[in-house]
C-alpha atoms as a PDB file:
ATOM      1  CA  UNK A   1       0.000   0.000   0.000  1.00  0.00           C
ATOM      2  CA  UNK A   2       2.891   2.392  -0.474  1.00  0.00           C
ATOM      3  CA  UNK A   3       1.981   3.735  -3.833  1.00  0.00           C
ATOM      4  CA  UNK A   4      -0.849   2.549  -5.755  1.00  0.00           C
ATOM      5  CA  UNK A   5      -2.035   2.623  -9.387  1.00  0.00           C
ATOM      6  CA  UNK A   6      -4.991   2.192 -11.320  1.00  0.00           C
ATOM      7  CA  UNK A   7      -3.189   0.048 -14.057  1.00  0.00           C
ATOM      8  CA  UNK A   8      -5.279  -2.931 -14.054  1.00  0.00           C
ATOM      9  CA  UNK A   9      -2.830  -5.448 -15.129  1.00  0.00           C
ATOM     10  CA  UNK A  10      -4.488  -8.514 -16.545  1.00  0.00           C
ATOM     11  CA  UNK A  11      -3.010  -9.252 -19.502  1.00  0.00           C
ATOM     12  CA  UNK A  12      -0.795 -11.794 -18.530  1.00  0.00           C
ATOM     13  CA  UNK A  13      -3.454 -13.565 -17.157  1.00  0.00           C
ATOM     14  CA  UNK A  14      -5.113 -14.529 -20.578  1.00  0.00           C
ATOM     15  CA  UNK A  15      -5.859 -18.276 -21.031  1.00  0.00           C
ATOM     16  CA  UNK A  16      -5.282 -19.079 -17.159  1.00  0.00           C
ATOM     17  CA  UNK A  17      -7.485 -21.407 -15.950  1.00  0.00           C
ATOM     18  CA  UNK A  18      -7.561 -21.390 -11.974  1.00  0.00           C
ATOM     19  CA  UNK A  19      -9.768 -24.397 -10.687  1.00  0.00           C
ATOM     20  CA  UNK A  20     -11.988 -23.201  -7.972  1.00  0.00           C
ATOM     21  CA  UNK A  21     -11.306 -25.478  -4.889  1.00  0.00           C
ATOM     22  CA  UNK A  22     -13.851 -24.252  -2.486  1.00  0.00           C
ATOM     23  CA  UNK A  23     -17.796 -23.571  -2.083  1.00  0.00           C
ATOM     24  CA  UNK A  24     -18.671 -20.431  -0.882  1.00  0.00           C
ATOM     25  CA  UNK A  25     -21.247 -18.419   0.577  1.00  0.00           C
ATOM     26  CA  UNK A  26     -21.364 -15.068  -1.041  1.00  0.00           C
ATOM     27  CA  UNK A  27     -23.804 -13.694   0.742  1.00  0.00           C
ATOM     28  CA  UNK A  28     -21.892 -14.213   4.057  1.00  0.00           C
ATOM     29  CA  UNK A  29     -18.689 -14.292   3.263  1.00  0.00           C
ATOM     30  CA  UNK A  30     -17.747 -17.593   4.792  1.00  0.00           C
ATOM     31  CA  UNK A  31     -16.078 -19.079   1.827  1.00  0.00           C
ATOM     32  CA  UNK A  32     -12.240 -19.442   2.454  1.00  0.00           C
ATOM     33  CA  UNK A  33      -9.015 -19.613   0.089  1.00  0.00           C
ATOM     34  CA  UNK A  34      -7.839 -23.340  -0.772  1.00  0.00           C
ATOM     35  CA  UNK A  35      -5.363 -24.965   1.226  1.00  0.00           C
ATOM     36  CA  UNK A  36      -3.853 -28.118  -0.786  1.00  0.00           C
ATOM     37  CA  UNK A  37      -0.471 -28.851   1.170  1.00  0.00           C
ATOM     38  CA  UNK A  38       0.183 -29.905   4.377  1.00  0.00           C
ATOM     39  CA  UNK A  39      -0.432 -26.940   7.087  1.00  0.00           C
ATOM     40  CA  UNK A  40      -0.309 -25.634  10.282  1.00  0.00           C
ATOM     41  CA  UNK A  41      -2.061 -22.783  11.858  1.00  0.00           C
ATOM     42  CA  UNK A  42      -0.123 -19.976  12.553  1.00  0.00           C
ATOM     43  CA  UNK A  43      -2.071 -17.653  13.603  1.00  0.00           C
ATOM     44  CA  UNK A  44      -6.314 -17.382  14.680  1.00  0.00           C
ATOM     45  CA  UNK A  45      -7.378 -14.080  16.190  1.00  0.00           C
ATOM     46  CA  UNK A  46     -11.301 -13.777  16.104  1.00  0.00           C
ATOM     47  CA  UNK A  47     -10.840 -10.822  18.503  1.00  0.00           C
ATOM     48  CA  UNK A  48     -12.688 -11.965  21.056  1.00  0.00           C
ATOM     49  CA  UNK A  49     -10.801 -11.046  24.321  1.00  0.00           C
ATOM     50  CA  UNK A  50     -10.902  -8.264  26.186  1.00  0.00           C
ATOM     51  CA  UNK A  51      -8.360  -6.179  24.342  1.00  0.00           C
ATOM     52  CA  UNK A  52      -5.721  -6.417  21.225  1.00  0.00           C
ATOM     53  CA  UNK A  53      -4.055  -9.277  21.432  1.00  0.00           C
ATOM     54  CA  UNK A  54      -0.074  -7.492  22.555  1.00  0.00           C
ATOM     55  CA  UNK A  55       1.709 -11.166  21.848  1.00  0.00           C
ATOM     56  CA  UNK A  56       0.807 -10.920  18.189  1.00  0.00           C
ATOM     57  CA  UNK A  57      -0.197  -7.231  17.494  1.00  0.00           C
ATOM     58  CA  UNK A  58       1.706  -3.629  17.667  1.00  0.00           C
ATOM     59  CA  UNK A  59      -0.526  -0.404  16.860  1.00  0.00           C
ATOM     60  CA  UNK A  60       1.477   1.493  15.359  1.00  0.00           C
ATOM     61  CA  UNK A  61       1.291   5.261  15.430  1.00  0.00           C
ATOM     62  CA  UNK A  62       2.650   8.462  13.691  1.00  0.00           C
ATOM     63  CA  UNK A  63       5.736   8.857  12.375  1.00  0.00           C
ATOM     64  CA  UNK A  64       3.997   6.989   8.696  1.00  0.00           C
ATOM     65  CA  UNK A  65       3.787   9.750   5.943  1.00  0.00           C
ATOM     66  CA  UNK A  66       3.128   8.331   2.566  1.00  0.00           C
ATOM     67  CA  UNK A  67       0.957   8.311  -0.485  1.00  0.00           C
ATOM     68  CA  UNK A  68      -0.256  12.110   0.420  1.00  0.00           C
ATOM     69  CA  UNK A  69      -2.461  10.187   3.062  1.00  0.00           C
ATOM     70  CA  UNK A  70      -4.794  12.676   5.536  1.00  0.00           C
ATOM     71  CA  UNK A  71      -4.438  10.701   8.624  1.00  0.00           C
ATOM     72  CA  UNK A  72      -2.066  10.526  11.217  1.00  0.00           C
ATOM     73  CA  UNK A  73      -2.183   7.170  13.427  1.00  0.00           C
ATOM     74  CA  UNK A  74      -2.968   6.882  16.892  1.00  0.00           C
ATOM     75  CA  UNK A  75      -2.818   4.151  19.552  1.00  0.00           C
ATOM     76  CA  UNK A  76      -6.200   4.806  21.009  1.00  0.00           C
ATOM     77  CA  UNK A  77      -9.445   3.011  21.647  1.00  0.00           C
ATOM     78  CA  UNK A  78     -10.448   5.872  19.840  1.00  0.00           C
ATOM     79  CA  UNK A  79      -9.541   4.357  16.124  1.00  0.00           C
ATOM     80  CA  UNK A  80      -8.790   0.858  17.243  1.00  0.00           C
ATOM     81  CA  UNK A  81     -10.777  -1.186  19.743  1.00  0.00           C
ATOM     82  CA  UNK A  82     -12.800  -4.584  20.167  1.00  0.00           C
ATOM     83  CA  UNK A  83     -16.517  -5.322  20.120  1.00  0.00           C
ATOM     84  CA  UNK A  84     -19.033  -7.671  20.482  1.00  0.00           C
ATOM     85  CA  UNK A  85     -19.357  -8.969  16.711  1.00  0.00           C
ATOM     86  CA  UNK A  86     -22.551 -10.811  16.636  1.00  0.00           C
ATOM     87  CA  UNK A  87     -24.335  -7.562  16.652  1.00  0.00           C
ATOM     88  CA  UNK A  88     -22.717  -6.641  13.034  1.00  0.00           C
ATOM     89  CA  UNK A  89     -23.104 -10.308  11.854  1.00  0.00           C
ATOM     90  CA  UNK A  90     -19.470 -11.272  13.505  1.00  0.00           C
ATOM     91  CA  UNK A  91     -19.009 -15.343  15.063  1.00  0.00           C
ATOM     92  CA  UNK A  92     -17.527 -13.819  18.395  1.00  0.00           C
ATOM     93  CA  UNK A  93     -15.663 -10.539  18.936  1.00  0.00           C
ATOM     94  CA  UNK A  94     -14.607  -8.348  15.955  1.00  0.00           C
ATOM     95  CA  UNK A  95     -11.964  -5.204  15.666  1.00  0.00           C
ATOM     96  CA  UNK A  96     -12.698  -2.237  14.449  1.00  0.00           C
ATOM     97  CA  UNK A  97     -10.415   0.307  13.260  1.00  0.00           C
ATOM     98  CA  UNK A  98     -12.619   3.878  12.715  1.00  0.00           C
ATOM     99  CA  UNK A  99     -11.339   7.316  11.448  1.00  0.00           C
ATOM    100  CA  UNK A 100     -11.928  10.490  13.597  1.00  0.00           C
ATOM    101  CA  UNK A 101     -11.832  14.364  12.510  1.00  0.00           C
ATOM    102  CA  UNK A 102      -9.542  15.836  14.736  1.00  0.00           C
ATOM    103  CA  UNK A 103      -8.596  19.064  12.748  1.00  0.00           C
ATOM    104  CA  UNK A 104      -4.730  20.439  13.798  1.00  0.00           C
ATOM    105  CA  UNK A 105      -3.976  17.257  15.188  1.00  0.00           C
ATOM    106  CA  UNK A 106       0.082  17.411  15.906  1.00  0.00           C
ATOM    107  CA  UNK A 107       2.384  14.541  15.245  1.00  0.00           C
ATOM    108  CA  UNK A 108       5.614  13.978  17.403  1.00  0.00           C
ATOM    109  CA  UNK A 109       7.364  14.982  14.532  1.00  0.00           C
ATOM    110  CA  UNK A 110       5.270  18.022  14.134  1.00  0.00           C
ATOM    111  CA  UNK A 111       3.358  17.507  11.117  1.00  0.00           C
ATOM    112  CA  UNK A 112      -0.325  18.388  11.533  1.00  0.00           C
ATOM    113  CA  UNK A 113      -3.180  16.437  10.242  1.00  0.00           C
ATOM    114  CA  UNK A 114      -6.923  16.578  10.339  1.00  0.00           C
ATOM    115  CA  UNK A 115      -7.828  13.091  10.618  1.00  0.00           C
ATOM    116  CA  UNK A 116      -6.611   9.950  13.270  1.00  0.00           C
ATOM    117  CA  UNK A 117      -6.795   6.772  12.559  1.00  0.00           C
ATOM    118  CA  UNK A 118      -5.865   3.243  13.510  1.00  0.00           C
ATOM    119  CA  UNK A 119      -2.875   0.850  12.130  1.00  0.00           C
ATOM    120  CA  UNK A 120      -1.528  -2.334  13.388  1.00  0.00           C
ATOM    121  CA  UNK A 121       0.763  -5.177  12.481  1.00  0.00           C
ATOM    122  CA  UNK A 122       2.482  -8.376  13.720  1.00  0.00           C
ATOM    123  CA  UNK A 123       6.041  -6.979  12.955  1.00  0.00           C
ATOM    124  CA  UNK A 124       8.478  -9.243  14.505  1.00  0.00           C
ATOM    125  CA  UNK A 125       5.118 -11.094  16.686  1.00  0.00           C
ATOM    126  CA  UNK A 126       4.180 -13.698  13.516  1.00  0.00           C
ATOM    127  CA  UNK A 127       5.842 -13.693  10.170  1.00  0.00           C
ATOM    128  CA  UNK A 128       5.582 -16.489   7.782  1.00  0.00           C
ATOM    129  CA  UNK A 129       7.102 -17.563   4.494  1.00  0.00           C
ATOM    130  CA  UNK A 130       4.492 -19.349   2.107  1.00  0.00           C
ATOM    131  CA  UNK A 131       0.796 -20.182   3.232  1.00  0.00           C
ATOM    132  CA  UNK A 132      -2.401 -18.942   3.297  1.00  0.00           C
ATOM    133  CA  UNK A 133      -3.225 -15.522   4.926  1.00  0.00           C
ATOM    134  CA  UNK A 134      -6.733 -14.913   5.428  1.00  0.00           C
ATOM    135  CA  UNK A 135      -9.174 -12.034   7.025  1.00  0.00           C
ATOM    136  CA  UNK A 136     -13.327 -11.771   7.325  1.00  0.00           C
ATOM    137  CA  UNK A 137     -13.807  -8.076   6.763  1.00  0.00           C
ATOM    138  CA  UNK A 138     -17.163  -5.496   6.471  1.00  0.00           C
ATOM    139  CA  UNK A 139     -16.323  -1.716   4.815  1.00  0.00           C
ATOM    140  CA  UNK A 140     -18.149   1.233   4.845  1.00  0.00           C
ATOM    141  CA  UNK A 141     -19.243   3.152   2.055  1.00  0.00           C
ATOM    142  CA  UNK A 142     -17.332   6.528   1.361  1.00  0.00           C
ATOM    143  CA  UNK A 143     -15.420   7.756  -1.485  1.00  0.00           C
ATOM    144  CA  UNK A 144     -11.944   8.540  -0.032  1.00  0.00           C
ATOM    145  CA  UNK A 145     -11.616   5.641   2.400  1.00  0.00           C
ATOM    146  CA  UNK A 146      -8.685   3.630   2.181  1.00  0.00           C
ATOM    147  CA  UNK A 147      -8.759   0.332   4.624  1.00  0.00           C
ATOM    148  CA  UNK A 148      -6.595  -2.298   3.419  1.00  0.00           C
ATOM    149  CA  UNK A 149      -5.168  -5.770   4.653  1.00  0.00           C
ATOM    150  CA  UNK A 150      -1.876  -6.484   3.626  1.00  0.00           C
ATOM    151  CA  UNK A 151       1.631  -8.349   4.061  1.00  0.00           C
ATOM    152  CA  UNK A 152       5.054  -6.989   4.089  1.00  0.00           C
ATOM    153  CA  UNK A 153       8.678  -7.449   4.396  1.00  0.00           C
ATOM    154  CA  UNK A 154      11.064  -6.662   6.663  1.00  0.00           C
ATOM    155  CA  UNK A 155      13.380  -5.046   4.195  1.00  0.00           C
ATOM    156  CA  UNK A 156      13.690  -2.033   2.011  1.00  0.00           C
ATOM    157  CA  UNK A 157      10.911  -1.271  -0.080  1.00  0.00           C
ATOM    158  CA  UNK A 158       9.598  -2.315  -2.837  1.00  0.00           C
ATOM    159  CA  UNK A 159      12.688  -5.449  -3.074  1.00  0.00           C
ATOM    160  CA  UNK A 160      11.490  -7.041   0.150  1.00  0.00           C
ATOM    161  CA  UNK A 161       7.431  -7.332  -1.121  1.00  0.00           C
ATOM    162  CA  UNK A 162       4.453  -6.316  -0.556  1.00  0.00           C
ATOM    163  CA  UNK A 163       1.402  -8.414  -0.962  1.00  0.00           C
ATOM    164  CA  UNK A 164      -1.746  -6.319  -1.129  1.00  0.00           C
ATOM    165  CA  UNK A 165      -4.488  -8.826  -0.431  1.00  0.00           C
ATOM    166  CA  UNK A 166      -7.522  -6.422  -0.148  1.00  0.00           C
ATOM    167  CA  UNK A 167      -7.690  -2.769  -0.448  1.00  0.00           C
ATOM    168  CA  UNK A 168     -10.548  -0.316  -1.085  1.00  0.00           C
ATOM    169  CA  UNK A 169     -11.158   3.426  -1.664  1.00  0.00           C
ATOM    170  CA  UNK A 170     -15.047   3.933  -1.044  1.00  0.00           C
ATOM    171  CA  UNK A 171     -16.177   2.563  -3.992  1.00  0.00           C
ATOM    172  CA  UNK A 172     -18.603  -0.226  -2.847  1.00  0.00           C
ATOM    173  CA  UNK A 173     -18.860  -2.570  -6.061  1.00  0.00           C
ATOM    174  CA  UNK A 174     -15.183  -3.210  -5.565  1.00  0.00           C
ATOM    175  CA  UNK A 175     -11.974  -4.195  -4.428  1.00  0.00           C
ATOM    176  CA  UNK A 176      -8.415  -4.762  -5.342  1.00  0.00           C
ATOM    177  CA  UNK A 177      -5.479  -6.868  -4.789  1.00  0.00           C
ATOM    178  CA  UNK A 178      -2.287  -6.348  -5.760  1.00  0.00           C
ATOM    179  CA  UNK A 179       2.109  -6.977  -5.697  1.00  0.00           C
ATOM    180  CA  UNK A 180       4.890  -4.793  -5.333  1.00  0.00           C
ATOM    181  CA  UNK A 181       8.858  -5.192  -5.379  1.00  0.00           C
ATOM    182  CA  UNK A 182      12.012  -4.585  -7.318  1.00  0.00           C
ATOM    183  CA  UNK A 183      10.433  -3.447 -10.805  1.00  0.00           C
ATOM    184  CA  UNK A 184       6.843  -3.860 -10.390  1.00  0.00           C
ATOM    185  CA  UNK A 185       6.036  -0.688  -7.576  1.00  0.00           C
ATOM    186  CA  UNK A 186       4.544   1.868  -7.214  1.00  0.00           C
ATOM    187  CA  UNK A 187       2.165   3.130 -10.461  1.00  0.00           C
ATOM    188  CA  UNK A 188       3.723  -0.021 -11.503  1.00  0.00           C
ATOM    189  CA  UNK A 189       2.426  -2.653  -9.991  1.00  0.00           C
ATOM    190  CA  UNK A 190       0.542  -5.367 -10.741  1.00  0.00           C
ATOM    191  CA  UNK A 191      -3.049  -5.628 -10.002  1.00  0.00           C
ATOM    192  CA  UNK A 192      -6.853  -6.356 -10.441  1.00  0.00           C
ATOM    193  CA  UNK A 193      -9.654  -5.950  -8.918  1.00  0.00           C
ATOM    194  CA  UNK A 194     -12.551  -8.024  -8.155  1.00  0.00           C
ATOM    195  CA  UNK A 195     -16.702  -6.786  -9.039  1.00  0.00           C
ATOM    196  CA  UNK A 196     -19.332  -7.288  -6.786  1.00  0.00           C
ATOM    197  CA  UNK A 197     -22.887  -7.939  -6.997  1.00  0.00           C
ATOM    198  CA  UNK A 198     -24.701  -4.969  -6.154  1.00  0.00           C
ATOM    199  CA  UNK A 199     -26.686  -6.997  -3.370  1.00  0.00           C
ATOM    200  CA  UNK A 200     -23.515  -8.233  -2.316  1.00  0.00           C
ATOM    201  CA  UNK A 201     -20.870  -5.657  -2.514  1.00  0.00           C
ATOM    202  CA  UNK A 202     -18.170  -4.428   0.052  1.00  0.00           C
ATOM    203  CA  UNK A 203     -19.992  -3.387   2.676  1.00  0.00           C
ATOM    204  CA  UNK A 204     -21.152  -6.657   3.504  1.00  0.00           C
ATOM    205  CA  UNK A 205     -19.243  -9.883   5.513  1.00  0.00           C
ATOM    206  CA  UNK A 206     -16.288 -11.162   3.186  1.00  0.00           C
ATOM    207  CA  UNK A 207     -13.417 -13.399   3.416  1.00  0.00           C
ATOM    208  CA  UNK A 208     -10.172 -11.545   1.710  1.00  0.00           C
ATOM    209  CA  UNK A 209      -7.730 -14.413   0.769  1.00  0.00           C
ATOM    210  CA  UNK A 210      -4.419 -14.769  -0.729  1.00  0.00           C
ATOM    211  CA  UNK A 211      -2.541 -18.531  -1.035  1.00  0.00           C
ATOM    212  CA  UNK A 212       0.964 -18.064  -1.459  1.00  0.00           C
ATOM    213  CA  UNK A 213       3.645 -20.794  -2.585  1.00  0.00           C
ATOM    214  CA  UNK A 214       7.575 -20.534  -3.800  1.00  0.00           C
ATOM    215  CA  UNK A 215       6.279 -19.898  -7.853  1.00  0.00           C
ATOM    216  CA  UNK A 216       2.645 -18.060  -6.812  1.00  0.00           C
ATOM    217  CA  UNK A 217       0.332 -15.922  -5.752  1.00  0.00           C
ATOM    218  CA  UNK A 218      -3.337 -16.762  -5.715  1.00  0.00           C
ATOM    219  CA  UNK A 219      -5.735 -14.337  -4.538  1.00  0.00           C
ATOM    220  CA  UNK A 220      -9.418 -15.201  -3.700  1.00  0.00           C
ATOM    221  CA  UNK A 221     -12.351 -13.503  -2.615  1.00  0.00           C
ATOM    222  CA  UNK A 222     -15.159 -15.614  -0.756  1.00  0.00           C
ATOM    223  CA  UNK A 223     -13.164 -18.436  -2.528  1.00  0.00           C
ATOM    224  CA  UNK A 224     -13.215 -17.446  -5.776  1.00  0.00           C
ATOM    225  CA  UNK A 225     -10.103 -16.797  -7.422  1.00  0.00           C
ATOM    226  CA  UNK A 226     -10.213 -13.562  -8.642  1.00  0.00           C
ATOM    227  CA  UNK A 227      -6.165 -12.685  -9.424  1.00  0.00           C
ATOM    228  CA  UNK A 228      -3.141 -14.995  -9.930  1.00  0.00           C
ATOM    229  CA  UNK A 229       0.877 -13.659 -10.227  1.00  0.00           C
ATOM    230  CA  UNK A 230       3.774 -16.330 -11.278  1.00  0.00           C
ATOM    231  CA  UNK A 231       7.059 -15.925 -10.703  1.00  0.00           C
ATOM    232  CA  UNK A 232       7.822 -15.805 -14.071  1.00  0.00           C
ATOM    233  CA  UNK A 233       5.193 -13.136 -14.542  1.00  0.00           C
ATOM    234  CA  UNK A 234       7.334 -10.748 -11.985  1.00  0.00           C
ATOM    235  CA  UNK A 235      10.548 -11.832 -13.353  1.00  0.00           C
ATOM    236  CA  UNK A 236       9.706 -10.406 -17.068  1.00  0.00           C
ATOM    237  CA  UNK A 237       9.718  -7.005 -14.764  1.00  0.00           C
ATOM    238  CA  UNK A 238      12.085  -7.438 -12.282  1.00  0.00           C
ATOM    239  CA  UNK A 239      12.778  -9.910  -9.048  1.00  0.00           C
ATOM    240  CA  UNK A 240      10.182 -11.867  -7.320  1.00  0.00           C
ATOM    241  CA  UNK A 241       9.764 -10.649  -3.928  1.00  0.00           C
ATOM    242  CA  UNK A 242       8.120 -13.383  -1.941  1.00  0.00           C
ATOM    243  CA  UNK A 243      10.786 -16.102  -0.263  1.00  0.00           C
ATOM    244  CA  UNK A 244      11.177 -13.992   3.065  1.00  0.00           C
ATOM    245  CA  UNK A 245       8.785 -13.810   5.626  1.00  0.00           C
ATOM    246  CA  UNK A 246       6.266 -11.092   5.638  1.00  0.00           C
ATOM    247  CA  UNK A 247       4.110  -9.773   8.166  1.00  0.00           C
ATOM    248  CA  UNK A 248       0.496  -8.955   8.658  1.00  0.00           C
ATOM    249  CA  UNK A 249      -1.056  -5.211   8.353  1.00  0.00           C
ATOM    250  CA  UNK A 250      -4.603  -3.897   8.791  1.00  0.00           C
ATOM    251  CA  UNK A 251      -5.118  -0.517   8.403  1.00  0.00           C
ATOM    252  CA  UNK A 252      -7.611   2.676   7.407  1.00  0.00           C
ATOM    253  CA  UNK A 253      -6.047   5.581   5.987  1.00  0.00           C
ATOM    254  CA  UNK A 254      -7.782   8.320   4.881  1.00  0.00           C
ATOM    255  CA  UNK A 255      -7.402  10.322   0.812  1.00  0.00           C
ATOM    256  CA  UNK A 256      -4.386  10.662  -0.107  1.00  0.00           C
ATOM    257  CA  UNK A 257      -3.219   9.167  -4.115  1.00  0.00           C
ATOM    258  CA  UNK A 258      -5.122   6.182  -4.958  1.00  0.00           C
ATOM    259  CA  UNK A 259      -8.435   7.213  -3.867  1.00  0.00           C
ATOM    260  CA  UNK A 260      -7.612  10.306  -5.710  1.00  0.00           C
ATOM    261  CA  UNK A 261      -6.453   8.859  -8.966  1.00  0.00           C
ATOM    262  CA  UNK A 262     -10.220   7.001  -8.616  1.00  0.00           C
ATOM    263  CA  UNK A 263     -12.302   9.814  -7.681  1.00  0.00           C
ATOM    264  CA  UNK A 264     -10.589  12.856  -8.859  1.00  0.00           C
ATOM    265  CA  UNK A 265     -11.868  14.772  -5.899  1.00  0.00           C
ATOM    266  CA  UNK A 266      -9.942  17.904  -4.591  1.00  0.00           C
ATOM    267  CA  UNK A 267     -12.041  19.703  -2.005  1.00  0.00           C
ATOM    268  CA  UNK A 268     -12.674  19.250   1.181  1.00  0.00           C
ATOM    269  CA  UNK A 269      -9.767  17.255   0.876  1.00  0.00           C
ATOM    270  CA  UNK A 270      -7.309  15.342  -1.278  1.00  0.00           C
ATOM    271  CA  UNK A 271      -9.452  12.548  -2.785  1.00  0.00           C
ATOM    272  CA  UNK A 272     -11.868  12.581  -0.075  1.00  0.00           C
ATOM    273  CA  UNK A 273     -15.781  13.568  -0.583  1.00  0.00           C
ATOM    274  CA  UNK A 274     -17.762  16.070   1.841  1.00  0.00           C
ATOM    275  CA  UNK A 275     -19.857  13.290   1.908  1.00  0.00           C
ATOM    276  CA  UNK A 276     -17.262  10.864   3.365  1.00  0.00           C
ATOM    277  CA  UNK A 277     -15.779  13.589   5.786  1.00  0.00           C
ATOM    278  CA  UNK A 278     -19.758  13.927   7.040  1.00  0.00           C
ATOM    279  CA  UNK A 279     -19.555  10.128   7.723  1.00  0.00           C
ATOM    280  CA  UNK A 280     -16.208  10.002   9.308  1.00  0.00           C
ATOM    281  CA  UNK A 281     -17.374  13.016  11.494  1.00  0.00           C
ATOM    282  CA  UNK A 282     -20.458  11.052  12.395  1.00  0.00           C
ATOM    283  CA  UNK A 283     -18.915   7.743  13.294  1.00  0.00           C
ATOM    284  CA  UNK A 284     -20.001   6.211  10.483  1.00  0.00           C
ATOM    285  CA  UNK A 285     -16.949   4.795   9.014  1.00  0.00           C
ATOM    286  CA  UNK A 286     -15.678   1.918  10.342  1.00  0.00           C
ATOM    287  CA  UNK A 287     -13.502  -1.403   9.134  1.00  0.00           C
ATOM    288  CA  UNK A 288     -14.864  -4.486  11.303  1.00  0.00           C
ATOM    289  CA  UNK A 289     -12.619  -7.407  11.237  1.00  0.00           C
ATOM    290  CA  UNK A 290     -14.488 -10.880  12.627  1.00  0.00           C
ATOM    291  CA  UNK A 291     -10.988 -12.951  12.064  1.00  0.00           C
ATOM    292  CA  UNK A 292      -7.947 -13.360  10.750  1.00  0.00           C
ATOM    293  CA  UNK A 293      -6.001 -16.552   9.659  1.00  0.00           C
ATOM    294  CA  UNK A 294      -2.926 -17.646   8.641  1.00  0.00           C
ATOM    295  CA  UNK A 295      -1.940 -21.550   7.898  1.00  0.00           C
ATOM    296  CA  UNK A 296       1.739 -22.225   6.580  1.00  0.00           C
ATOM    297  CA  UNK A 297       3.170 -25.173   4.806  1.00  0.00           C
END
């Protein structure tokens, strides 16, 4: 999620087939990504204790400037807490991570933003190499939001990876996924998003998948498999990125490029609507996460 692009990159893809392993309940989002090796569970969080889990998740906070982005992060119950999920369709306890408008906010560094959010990761907590990383997420509508679920490298960016498994920027019929690293970043990378129903779209329950072996990518949504990336694919541009471990991210920024380069929108804010700032102002914007899963091989 460093920079992002609206290059739909696709043609490679042509005369794939990708077998779809799973059933699925679209409506509910409980279909889940394939698993066809031998695994082990590395990590289940269905958020249902009394607080962030500290043995596997960090918040972190400001001090993250990129993409032109309008919110600073916080570690606050304020943008990131734990909730009761059955109410909002959840199996036990969900997360949510919620935008505030708190104009003049100042950074430690001194940089002042209008907007807090929430960010965390499992940096240095649970890191895997090759598996199946997995997340049951509910958006909100609002053109300018930018929650995401993601993996990353240790290393310098873009050679140590980034796997984008979901992102979204307030447009409700859809979602992306996408790669980064050594030749492939930025404006770009490669990517493709996946269309939903209109009775089914993003702000309803859905399971955000990618598998990911030693020559592959697969990404699914609700267990369909909606983008693949080869090695070979990454090599015509540069070096695949994806034998070191990665970690988890879940985050909600707020404007900044991408949802720009969608919307075009200027005022209030960079490529956020006065719509959407109403919302965020109103508590309306919110990224519930029932669980997250990761199996390795």
């Amino acid at each position: 999620m460093k920079k992002q692009q609206l290059i739909i990159w696709s043609l490679l893809l042509g005369g794939i087939t990708l077998q779809l392993f799973t059933q699925c309940n679209s409506a509910t989002g409980n279909g889940a990504a394939p698993i066809t090796d031998t695994v082990k569970t590395i990590l289940f969080d269905d958020f249902s204790g009394p607080g962030l889990d500290s043995t596997r998740w960090s918040v972190e906070t400001t001090g993250i400037h990129v993409n032109n982005e309008l919110q600073a992060y916080i570690n606050s119950p304020e943008v990131i807490h734990l909730i009761d999920g059955k109410s909002e369709g959840a199996e036990n306890g969900a997360l949510v991570l919620q935008p505030h408008y708190r104009p003049g906010f100042v950074t430690s560094d001194g940089r002042k933003f209008d907007f807090v959010s929430g960010r965390i990761n499992t940096r240095n907590k649970v890191q895997f190499a090759y598996g199946t990383a997995s997340a049951r997420i509910k958006l909100s509508p609002g053109a300018g939001l930018w929650p995401a679920w993601w993996l990353l490298g240790n290393g310098e960016w873009p050679a140590t990876g980034e796997i984008d498994i979901m992102e979204y920027v307030g447009e409700t019929d859809w979602a992306s996924a996408a790669v980064h690293g050594t030749g492939y970043s930025g404006d770009a990378g490669l990517v493709d998003r996946y269309y939903f129903p209109d009775s089914n779209d993003v702000t309803q329950w859905h399971i955000y998948s990618v598998d990911w072996g030693p020559n592959s990518l697969i990404f699914y949504y609700d267990g369909i498999p909606m983008f693949r990336v080869t090695k070979p694919m990454t090599e015509f541009f540069g070096t695949w990125a994806f034998d070191n471990p990665k970690y988890l991210i879940l985050n909600f920024a707020v404007g900044g490029v991408f949802p720009y380069k969608v919307n075009g929108i200027k005022e209030p804010y960079y490529g956020l609507s006065s719509n959407t700032l109403e919302s965020i102002k109103n508590g309306e914007s919110r990224m519930v996460v029932d669980w997250v899963r990761v199996v390795g091989r």
